[in-house]
N, C-alpha and C. Protein backbone atom coordinates (compact mmCIF):
# COMPACT_ATOMS: atom_id res chain seq x y z
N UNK A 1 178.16 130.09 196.00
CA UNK A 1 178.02 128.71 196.46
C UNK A 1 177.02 127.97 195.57
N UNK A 2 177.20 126.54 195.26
CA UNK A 2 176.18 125.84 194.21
C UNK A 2 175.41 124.80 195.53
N UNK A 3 174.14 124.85 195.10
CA UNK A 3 173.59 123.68 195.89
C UNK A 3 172.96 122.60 195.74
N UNK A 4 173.96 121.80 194.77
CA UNK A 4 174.06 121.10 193.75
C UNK A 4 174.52 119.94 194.60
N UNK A 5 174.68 118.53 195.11
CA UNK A 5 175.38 117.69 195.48
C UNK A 5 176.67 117.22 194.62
N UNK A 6 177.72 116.83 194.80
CA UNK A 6 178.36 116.82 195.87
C UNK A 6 178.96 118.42 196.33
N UNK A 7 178.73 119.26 195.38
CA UNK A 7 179.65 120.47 195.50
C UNK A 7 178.73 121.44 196.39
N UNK A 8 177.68 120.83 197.40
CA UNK A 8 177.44 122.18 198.34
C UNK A 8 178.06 121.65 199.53
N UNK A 9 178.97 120.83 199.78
CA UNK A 9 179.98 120.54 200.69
C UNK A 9 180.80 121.17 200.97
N UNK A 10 181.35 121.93 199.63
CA UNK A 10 182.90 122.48 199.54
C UNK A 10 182.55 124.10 200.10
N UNK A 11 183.09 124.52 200.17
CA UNK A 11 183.51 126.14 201.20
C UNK A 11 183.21 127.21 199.92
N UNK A 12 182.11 128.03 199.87
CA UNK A 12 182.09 129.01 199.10
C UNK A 12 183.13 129.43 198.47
N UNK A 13 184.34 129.90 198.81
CA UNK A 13 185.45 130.14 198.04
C UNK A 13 185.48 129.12 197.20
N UNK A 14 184.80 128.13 197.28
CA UNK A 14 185.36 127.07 195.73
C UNK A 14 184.72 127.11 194.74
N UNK A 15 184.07 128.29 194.60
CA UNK A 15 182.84 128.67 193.39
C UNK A 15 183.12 129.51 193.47
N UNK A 16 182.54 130.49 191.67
CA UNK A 16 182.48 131.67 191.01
C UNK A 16 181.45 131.96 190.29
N UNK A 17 180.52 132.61 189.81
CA UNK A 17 179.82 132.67 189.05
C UNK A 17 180.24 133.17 187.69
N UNK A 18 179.59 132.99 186.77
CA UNK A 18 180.35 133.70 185.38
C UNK A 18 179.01 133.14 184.09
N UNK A 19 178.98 134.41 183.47
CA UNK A 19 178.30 134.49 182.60
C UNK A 19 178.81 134.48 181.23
N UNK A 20 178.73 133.69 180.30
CA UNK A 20 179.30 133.67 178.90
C UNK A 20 177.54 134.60 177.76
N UNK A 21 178.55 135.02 176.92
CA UNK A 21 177.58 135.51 175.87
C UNK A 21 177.17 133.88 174.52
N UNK A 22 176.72 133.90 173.70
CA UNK A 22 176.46 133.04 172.69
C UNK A 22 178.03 133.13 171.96
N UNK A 23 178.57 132.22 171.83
CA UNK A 23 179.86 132.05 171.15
C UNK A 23 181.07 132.33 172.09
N UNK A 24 180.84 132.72 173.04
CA UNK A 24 182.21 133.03 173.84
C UNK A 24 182.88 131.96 174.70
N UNK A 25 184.17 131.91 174.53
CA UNK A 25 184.97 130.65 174.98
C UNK A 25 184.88 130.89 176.72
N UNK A 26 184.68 129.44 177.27
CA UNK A 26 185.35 129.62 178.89
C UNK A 26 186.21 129.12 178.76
N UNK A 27 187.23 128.20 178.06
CA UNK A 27 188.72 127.87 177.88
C UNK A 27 188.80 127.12 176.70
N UNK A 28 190.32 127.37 176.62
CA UNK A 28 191.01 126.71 175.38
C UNK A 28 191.25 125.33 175.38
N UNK A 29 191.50 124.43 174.42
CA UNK A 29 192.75 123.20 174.44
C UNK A 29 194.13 123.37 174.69
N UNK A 30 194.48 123.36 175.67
CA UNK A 30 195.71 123.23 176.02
C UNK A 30 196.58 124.20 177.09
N UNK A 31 194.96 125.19 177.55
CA UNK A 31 194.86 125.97 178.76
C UNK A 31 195.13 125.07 180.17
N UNK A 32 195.78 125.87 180.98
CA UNK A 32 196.08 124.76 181.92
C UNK A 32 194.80 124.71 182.98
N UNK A 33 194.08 123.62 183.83
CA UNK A 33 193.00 123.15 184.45
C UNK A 33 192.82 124.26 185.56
N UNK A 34 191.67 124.60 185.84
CA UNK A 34 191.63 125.24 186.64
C UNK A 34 190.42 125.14 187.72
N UNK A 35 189.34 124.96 186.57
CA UNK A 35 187.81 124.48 187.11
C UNK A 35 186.62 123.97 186.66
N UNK A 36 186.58 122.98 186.91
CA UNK A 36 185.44 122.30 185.88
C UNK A 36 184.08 123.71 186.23
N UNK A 37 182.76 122.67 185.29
CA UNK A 37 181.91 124.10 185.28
C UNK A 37 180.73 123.76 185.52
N UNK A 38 179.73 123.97 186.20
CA UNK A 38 178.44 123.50 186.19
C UNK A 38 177.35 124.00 185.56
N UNK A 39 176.33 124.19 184.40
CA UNK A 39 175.70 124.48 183.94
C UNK A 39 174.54 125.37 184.33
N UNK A 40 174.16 126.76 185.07
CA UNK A 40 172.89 126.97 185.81
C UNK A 40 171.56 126.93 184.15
N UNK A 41 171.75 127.52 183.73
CA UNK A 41 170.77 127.93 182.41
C UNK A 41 171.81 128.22 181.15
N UNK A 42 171.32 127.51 180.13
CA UNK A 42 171.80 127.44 178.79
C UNK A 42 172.74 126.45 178.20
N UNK A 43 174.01 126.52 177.66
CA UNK A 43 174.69 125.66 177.32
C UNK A 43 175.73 125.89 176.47
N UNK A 44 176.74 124.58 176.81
CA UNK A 44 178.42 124.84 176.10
C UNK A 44 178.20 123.39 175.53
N UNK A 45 179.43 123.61 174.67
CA UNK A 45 179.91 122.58 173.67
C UNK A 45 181.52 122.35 174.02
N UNK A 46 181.99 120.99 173.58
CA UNK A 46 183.57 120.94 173.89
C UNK A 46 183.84 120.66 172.84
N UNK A 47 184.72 121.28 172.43
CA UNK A 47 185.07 121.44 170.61
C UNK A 47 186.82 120.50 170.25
N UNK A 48 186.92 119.61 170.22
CA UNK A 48 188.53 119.40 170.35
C UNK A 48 188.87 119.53 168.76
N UNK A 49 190.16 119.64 168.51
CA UNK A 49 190.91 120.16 167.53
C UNK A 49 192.22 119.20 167.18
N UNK A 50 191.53 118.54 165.79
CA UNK A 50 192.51 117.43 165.80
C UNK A 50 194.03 117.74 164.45
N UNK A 51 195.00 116.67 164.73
CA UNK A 51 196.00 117.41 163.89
C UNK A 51 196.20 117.95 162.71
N UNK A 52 194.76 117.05 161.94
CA UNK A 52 194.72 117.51 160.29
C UNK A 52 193.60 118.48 160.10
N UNK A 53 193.82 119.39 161.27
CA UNK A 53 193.05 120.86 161.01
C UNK A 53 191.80 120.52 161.04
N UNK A 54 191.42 119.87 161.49
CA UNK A 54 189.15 119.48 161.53
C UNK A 54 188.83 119.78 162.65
N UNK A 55 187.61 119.96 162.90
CA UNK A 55 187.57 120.10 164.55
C UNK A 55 186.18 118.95 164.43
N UNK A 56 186.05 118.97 165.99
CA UNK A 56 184.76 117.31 166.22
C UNK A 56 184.00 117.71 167.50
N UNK A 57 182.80 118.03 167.83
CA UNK A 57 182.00 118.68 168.76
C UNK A 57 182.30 117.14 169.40
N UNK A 58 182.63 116.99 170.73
CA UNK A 58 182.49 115.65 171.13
C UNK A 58 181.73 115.47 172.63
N UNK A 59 180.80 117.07 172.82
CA UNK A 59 180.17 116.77 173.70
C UNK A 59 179.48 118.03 174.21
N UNK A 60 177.83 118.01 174.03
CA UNK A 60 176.84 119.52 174.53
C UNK A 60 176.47 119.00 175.82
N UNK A 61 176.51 120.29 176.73
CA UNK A 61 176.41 120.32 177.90
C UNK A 61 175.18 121.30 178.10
N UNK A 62 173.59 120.82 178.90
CA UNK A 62 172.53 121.63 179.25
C UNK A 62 172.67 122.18 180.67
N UNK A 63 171.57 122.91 181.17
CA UNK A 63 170.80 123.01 182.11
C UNK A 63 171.06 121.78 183.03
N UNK A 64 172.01 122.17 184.38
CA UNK A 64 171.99 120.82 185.18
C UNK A 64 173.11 120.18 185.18
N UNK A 65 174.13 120.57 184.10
CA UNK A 65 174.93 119.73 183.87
C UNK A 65 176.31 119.95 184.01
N UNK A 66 177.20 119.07 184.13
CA UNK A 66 178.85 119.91 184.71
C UNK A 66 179.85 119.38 183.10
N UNK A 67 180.50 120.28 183.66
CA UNK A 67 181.91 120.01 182.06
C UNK A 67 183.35 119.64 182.25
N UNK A 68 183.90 119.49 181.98
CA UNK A 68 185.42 119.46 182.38
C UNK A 68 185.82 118.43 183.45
N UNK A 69 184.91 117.38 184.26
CA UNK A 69 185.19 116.51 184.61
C UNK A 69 186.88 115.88 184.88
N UNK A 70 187.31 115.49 183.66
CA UNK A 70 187.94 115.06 183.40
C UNK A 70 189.31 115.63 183.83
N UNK A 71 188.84 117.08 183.94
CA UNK A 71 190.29 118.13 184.17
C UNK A 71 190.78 117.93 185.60
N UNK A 72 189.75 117.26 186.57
CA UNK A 72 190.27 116.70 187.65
C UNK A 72 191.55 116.18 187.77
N UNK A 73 192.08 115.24 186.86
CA UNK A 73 192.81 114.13 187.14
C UNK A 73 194.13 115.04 185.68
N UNK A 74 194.02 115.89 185.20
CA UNK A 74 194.67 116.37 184.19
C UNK A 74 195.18 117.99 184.49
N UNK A 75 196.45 117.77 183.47
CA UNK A 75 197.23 119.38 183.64
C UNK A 75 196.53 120.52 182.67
N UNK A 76 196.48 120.20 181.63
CA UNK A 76 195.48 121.13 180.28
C UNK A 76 194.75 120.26 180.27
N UNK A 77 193.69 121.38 179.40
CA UNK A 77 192.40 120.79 178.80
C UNK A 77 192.29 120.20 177.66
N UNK A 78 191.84 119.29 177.29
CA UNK A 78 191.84 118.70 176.06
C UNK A 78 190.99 119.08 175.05
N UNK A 79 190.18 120.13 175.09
CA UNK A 79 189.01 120.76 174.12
C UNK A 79 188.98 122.17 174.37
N UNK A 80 188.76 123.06 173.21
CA UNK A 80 187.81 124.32 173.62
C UNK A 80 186.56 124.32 174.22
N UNK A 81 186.01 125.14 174.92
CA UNK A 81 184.69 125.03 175.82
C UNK A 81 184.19 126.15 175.18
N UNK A 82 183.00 126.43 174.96
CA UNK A 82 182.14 127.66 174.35
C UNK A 82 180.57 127.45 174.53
N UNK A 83 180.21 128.70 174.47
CA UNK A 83 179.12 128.79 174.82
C UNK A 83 177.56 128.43 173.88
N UNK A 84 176.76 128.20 173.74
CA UNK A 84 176.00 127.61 172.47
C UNK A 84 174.61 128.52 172.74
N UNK A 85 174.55 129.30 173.79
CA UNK A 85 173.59 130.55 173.61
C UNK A 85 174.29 130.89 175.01
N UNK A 86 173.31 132.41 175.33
CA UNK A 86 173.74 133.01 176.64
C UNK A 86 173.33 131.96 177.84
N UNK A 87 174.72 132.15 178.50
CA UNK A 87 174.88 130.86 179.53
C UNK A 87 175.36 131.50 180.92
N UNK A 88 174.59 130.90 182.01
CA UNK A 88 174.88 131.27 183.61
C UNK A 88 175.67 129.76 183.70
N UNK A 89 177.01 130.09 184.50
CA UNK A 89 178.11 129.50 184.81
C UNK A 89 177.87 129.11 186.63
N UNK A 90 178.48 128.19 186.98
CA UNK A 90 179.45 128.09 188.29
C UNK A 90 180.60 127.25 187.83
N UNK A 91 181.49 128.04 188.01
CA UNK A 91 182.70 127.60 188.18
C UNK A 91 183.09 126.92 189.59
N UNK A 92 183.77 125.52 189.45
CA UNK A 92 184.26 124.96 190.45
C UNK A 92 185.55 124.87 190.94
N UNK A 93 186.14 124.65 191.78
CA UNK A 93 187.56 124.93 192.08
C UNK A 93 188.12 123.61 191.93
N UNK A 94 188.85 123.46 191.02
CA UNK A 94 189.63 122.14 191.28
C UNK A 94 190.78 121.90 192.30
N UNK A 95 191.12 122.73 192.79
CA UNK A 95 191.85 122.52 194.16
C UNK A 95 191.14 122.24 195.36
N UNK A 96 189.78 122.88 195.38
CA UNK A 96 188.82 122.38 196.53
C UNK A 96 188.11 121.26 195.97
N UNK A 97 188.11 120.83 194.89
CA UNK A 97 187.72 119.34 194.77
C UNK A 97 188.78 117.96 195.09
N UNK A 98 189.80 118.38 194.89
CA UNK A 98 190.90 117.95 195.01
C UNK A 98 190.89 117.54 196.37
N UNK A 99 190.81 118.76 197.40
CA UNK A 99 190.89 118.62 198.66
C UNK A 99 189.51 117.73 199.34
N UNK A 100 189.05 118.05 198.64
CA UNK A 100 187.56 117.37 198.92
C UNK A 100 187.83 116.09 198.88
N UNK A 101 188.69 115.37 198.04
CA UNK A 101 188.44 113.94 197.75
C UNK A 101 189.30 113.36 198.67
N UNK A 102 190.35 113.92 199.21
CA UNK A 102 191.56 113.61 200.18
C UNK A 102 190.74 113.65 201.40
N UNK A 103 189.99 114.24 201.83
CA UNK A 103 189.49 114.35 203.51
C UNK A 103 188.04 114.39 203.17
N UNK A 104 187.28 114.11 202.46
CA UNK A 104 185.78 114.06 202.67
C UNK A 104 185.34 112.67 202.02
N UNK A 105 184.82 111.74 202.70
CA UNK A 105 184.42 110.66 202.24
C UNK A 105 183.30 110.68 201.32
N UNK A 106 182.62 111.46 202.61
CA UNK A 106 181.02 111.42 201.87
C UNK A 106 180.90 112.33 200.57
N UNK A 107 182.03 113.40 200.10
CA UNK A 107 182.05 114.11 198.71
C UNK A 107 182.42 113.09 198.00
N UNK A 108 183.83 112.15 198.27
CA UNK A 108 183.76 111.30 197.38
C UNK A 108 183.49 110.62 196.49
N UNK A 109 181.83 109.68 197.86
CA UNK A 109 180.84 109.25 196.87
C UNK A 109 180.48 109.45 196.62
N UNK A 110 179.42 110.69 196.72
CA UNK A 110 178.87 111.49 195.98
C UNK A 110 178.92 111.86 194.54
N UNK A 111 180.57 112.39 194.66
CA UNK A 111 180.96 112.66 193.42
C UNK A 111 180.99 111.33 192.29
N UNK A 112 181.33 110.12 192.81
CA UNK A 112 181.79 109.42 192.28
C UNK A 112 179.81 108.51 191.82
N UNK A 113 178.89 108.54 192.23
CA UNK A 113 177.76 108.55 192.06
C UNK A 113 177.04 109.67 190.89
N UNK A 114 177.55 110.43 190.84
CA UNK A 114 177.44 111.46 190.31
C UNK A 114 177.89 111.06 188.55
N UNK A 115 179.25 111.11 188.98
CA UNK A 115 179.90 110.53 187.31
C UNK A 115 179.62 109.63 186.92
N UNK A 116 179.21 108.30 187.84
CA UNK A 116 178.67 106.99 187.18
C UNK A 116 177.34 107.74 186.74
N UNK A 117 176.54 107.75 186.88
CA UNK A 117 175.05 108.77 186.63
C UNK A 117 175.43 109.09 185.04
N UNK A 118 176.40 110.01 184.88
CA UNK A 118 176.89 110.80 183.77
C UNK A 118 176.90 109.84 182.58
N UNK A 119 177.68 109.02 183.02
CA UNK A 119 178.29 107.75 182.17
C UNK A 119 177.35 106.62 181.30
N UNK A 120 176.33 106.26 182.34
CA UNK A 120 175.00 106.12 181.72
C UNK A 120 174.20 107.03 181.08
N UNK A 121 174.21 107.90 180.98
CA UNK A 121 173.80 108.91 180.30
C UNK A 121 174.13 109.07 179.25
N UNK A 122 175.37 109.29 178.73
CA UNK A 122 176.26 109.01 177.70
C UNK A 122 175.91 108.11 177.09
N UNK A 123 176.28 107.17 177.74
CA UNK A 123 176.00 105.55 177.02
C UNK A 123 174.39 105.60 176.41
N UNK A 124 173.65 105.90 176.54
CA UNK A 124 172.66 106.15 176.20
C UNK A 124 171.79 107.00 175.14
N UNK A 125 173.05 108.25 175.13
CA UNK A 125 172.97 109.05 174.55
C UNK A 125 173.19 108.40 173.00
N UNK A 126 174.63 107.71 173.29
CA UNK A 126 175.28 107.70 172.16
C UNK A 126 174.44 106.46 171.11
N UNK A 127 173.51 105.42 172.08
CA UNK A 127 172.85 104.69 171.93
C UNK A 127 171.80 105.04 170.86
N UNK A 128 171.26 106.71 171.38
CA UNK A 128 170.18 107.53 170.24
C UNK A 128 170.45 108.07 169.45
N UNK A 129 171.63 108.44 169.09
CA UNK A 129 172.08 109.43 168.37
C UNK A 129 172.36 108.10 166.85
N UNK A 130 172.54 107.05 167.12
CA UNK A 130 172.79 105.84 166.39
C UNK A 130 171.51 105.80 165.19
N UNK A 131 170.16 106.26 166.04
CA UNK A 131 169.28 105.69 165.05
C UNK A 131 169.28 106.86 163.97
N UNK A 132 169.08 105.78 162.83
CA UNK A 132 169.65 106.76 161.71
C UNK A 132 167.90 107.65 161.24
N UNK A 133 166.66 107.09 161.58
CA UNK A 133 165.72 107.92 161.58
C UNK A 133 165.51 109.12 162.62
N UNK A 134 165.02 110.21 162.36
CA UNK A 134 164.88 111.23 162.67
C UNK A 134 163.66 110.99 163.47
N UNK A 135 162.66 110.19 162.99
CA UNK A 135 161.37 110.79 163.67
C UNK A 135 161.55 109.63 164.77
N UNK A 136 162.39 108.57 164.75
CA UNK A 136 162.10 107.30 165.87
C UNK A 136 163.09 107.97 167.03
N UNK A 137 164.39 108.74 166.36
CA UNK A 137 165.24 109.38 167.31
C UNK A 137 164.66 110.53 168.05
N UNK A 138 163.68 110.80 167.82
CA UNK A 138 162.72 111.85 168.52
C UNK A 138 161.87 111.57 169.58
N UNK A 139 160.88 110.51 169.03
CA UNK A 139 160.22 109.83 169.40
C UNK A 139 161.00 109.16 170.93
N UNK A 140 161.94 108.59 170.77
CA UNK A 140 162.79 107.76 171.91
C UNK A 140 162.82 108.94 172.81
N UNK A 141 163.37 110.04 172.31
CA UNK A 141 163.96 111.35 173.00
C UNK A 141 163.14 111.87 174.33
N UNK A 142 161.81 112.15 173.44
CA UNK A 142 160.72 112.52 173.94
C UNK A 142 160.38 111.09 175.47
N UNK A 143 160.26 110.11 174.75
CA UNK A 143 159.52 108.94 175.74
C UNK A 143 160.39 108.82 176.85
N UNK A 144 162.08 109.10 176.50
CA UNK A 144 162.98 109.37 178.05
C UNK A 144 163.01 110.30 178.77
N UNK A 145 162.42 111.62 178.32
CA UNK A 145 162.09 112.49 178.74
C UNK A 145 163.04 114.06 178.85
N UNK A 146 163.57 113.31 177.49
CA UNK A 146 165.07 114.38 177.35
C UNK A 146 164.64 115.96 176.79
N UNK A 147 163.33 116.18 176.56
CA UNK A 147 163.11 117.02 176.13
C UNK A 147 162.34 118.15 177.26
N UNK A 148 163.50 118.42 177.68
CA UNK A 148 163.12 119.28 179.06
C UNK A 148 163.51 120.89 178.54
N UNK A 149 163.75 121.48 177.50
CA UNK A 149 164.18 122.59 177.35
C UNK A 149 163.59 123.35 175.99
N UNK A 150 164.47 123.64 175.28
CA UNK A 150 163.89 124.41 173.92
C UNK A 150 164.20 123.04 172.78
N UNK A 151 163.33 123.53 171.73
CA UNK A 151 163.44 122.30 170.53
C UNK A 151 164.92 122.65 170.34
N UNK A 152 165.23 123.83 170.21
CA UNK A 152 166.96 123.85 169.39
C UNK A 152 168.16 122.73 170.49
N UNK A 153 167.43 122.91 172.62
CA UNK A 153 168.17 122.38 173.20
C UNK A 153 168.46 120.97 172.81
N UNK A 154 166.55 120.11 172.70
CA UNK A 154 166.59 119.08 172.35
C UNK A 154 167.45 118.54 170.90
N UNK A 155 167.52 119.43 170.12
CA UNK A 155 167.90 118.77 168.94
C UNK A 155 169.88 118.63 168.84
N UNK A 156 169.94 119.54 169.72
CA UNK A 156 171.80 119.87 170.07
C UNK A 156 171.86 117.98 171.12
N UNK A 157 170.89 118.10 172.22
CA UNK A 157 171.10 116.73 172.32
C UNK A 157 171.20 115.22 171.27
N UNK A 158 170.43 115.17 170.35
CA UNK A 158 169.95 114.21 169.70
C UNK A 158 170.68 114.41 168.64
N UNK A 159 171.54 115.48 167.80
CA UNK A 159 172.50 115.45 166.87
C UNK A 159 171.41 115.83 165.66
N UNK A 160 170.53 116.45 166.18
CA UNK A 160 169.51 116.95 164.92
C UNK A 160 170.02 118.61 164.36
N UNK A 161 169.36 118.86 163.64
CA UNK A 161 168.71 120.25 163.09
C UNK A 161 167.81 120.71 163.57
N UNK A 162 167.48 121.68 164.21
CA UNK A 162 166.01 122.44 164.84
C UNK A 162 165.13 122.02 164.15
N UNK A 163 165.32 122.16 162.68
CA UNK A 163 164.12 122.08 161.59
C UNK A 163 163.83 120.67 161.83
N UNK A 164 164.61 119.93 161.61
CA UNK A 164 164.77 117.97 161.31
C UNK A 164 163.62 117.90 162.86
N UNK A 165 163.85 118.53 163.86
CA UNK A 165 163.67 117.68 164.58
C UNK A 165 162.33 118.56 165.17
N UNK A 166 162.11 119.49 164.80
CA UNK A 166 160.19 120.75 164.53
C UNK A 166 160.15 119.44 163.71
N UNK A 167 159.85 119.63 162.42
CA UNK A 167 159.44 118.14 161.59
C UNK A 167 158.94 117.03 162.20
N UNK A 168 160.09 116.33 163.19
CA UNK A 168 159.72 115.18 163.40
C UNK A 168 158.67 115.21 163.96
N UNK A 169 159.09 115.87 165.40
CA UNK A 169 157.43 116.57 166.15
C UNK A 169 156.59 116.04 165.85
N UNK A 170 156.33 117.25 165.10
CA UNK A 170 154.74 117.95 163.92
C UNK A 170 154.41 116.12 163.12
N UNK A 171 155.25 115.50 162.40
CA UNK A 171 154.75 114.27 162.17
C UNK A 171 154.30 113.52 162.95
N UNK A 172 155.23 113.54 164.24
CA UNK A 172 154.32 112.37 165.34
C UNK A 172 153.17 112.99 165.76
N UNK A 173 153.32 114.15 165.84
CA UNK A 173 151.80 114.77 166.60
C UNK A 173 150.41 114.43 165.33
N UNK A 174 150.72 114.60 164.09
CA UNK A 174 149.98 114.16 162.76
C UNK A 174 149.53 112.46 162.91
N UNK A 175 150.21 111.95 163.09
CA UNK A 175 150.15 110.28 163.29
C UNK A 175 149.68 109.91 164.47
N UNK A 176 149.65 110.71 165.28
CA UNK A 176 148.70 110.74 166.71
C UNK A 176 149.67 109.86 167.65
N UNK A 177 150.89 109.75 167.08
CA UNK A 177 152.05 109.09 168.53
C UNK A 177 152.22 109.96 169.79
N UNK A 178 152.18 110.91 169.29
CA UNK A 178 152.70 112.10 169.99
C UNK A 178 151.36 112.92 170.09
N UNK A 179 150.82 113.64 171.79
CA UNK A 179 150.19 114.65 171.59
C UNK A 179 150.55 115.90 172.13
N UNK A 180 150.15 116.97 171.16
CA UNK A 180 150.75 118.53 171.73
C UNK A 180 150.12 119.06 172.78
N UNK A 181 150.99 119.25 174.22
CA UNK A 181 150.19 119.07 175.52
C UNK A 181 149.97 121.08 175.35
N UNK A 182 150.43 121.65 174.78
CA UNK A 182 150.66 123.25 175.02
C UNK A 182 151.62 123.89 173.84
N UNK A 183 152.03 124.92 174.48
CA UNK A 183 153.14 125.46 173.71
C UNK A 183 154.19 124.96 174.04
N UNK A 184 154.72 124.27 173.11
CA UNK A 184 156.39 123.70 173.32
C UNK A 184 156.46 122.36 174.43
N UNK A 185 155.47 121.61 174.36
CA UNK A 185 155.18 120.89 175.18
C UNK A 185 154.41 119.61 174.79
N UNK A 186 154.92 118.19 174.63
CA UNK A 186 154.55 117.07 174.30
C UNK A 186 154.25 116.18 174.76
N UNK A 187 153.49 115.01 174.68
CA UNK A 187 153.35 113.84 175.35
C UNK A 187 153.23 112.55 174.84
N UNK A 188 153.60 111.59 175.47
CA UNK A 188 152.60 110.57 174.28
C UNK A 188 151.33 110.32 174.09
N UNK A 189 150.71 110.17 173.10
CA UNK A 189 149.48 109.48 172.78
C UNK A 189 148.87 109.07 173.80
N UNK A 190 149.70 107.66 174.28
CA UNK A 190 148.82 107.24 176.00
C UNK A 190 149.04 107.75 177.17
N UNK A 191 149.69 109.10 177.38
CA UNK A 191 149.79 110.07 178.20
C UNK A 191 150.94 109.50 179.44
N UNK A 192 151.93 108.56 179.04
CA UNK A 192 152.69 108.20 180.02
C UNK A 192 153.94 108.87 180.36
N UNK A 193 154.01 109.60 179.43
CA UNK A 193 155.31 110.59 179.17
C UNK A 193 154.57 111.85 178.89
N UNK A 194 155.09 113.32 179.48
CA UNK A 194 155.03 114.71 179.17
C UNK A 194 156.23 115.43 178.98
N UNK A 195 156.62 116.26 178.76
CA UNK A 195 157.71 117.16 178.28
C UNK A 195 157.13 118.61 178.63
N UNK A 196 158.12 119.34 179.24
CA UNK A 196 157.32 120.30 179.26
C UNK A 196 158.34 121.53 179.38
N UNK A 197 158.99 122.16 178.20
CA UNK A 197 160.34 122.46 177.78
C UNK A 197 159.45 124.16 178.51
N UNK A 198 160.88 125.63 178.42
CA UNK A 198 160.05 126.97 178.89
C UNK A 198 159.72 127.33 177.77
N UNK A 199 160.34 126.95 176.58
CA UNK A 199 160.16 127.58 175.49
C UNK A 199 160.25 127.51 174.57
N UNK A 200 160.24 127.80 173.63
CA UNK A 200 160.63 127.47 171.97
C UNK A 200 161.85 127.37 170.91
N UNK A 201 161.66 127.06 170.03
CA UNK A 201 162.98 127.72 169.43
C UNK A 201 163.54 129.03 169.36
């Protein structure tokens, strides 16, 4: 069972647990839908695969966070799903979400609160990932408070390099924007923002 809103509504049978290793797929493109996924610790990537043989990461998923959304309303999946280090799973049932939305109001909104949430998020995301500096795209990162995990998590958010984005750090902390509250742990200068990730790269 997840006790996660909207999904601690639904009936234990509508969850699974499942553990992926670093690189291992939880589904294909073009696997048929079965269950979106909720994130407990670590993280996946959705890899889609376009016709002239390229592939395009078009979306990392942390700690907290659900995947496959979309497979709600769809027969296959439109991306590979994989794992981006060792990752604790809940699997959701899309038939008990399904059912959920037909006779539960209050999952509804929930859910539907939930994805707007997401959506801004996104929008936001895609907002940072824009700035073409490294150390201001950090800087922003940090002051929203996205840096809740490991530098490698933060930098998979922000479209960095581990290194690019250790660097940026270490410069703001040098320029005194940024101060180093601990190990793996930042703030600003005027102490209005903290970060306070478990660990390192």
């Amino acid at each position: 069972m997840i006790d996660i809103a909207p999904f601690d509504r639904l009936p234990p049978s509508a969850t699974n647990a499942q553990s992926l290793k670093k690189g291992e797929r939880l589904f294909l493109q073009g696997d048929r839908t079965r269950f979106m996924a909720y994130v407990e610790s670590g993280g996946l990537k959705l890899v889609r695969h376009l016709a002239v043989g390229t592939e395009i990461v078009v979306h990392n998923a942390n700690t907290g966070q659900t995947v496959a959304e979309a497979a709600i309303f769809s027969t296959h999946y439109h991306c590979d799903c994989l794992a981006t280090e060792d990752t604790d799973l809940i699997l959701i049932s899309l038939d008990a979400i399904k059912n959920a939305l037909n006779s539960d109001q209050v999952f509804s909104n929930l859910l539907l609160a939930r994805l707007a949430r997401q959506v801004v998020s996104l929008r936001a995301r895609l907002e940072l990932v824009a700035i073409p500096s490294a150390k201001a795209r950090v800087l922003l990162a940090v002051s929203e408070g996205l840096h809740t995990g490991t530098i490698r998590t933060l930098a998979a958010q922000i479209q960095l390099s581990p290194e690019a984005t250790n660097r940026a750090l270490s410069q703001l902390v040098r320029e005194g924007i940024l101060q180093k509250a601990g190990r793996g742990r930042y703030r600003l200068a005027d102490g209005r923002a903290e970060t306070d990730p478990p660990g390192r790269i």
